[in-house]
C-alpha atoms as a PDB file:
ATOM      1  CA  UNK A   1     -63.572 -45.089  85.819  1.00  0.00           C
ATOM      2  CA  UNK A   2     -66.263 -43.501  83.939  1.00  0.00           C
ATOM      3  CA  UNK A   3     -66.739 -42.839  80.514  1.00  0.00           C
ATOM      4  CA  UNK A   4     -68.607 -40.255  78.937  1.00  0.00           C
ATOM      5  CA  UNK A   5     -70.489 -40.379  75.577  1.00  0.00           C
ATOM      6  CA  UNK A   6     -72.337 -38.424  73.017  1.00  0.00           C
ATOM      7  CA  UNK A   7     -72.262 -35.279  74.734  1.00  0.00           C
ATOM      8  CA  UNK A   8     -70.511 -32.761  72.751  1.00  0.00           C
ATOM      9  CA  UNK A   9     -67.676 -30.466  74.232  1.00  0.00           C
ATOM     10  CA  UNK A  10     -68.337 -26.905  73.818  1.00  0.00           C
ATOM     11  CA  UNK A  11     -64.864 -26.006  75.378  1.00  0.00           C
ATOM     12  CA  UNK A  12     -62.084 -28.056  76.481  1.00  0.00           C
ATOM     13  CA  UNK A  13     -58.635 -26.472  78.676  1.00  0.00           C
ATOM     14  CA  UNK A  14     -55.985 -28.051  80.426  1.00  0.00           C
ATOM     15  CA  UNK A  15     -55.293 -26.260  83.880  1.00  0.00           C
ATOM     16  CA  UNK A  16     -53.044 -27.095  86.642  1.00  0.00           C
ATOM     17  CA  UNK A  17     -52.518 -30.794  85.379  1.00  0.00           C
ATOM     18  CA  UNK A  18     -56.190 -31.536  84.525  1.00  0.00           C
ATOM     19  CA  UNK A  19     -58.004 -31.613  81.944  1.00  0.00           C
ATOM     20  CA  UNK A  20     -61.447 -29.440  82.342  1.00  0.00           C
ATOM     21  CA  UNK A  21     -64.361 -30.268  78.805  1.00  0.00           C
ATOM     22  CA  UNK A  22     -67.415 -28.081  79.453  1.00  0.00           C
ATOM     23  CA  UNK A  23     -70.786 -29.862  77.767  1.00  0.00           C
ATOM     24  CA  UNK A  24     -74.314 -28.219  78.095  1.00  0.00           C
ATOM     25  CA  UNK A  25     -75.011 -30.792  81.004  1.00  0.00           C
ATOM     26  CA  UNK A  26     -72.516 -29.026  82.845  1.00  0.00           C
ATOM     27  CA  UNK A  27     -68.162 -29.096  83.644  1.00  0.00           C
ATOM     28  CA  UNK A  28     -66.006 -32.005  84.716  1.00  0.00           C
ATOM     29  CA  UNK A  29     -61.845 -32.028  86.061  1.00  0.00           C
ATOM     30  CA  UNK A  30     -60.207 -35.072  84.745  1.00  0.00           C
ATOM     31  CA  UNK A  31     -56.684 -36.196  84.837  1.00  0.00           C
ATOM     32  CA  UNK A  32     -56.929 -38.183  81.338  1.00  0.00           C
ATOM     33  CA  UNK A  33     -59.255 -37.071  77.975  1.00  0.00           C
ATOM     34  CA  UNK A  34     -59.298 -38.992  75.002  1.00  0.00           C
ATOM     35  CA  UNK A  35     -60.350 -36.574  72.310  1.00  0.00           C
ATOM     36  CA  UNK A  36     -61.774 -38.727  69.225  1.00  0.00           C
ATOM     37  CA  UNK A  37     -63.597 -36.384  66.779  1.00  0.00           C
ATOM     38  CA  UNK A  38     -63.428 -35.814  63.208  1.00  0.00           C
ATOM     39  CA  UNK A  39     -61.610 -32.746  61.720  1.00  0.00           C
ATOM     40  CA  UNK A  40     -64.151 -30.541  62.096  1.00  0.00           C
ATOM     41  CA  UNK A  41     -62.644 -29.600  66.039  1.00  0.00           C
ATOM     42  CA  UNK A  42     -61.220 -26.152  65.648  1.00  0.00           C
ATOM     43  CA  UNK A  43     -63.847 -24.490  67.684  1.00  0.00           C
ATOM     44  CA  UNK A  44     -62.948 -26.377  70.588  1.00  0.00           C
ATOM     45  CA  UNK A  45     -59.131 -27.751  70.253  1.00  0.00           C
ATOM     46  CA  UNK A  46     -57.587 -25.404  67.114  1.00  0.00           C
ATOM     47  CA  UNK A  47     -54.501 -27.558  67.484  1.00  0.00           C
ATOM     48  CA  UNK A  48     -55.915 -30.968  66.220  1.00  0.00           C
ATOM     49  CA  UNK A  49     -58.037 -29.151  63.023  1.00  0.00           C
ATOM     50  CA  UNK A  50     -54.722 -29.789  61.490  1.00  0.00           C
ATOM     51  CA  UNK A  51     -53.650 -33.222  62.412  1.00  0.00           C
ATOM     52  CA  UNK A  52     -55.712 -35.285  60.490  1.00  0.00           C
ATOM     53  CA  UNK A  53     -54.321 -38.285  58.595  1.00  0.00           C
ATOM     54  CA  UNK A  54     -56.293 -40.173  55.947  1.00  0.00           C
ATOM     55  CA  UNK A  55     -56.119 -43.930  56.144  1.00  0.00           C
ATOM     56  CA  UNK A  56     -56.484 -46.296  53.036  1.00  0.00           C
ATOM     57  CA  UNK A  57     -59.311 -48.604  53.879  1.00  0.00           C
ATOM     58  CA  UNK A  58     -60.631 -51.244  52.086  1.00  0.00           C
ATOM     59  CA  UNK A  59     -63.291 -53.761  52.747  1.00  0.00           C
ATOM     60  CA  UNK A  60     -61.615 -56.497  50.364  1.00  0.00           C
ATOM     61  CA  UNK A  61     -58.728 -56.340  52.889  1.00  0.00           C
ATOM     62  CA  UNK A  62     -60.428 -57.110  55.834  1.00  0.00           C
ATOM     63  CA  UNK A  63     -62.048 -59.889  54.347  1.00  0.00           C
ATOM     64  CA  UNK A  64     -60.389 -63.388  54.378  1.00  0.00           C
END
C-alpha cells in the first residue's frame, strides 16, 4: 500500500467504484481514500463542509 501526504487535492470524484483525487503532481485511481481535512473542504468535497463535529479536549484529561 502506499500512502500519500501533504499534497493537496484540487479535485476529488468517485467513478465506476474508484476513487480518482487530482493534485498538481498529477491524478491517481484508488479503491480506498481517507479524506482527513479540516472544514475548510467545500471546494473539493461540498458534502463534508458540513459535517464537522467539535470535540471537548482537554490537556488535564489526558494527563494521569
Amino acid at each position: 500500500m502506499t500512502v500519500f501526504t501533504a499534497r493537496p487535492v484540487e479535485y476529488i470524484a468517485r467513478e465506476a467504484g474508484v476513487w480518482r483525487p487530482a493534485t498538481q503532481e498529477g491524478n491517481i485511481r484508488t479503491k480506498w481514500a481517507v479524506v482527513s481535512t479540516e472544514t475548510y473542504t467545500s471546494r473539493i468535497l461540498s458534502a463534508l463542509s458540513g459535517e464537522q463535529v467539535v470535540l471537548p479536549y482537554s490537556m488535564s484529561r489526558l494527563r494521569r
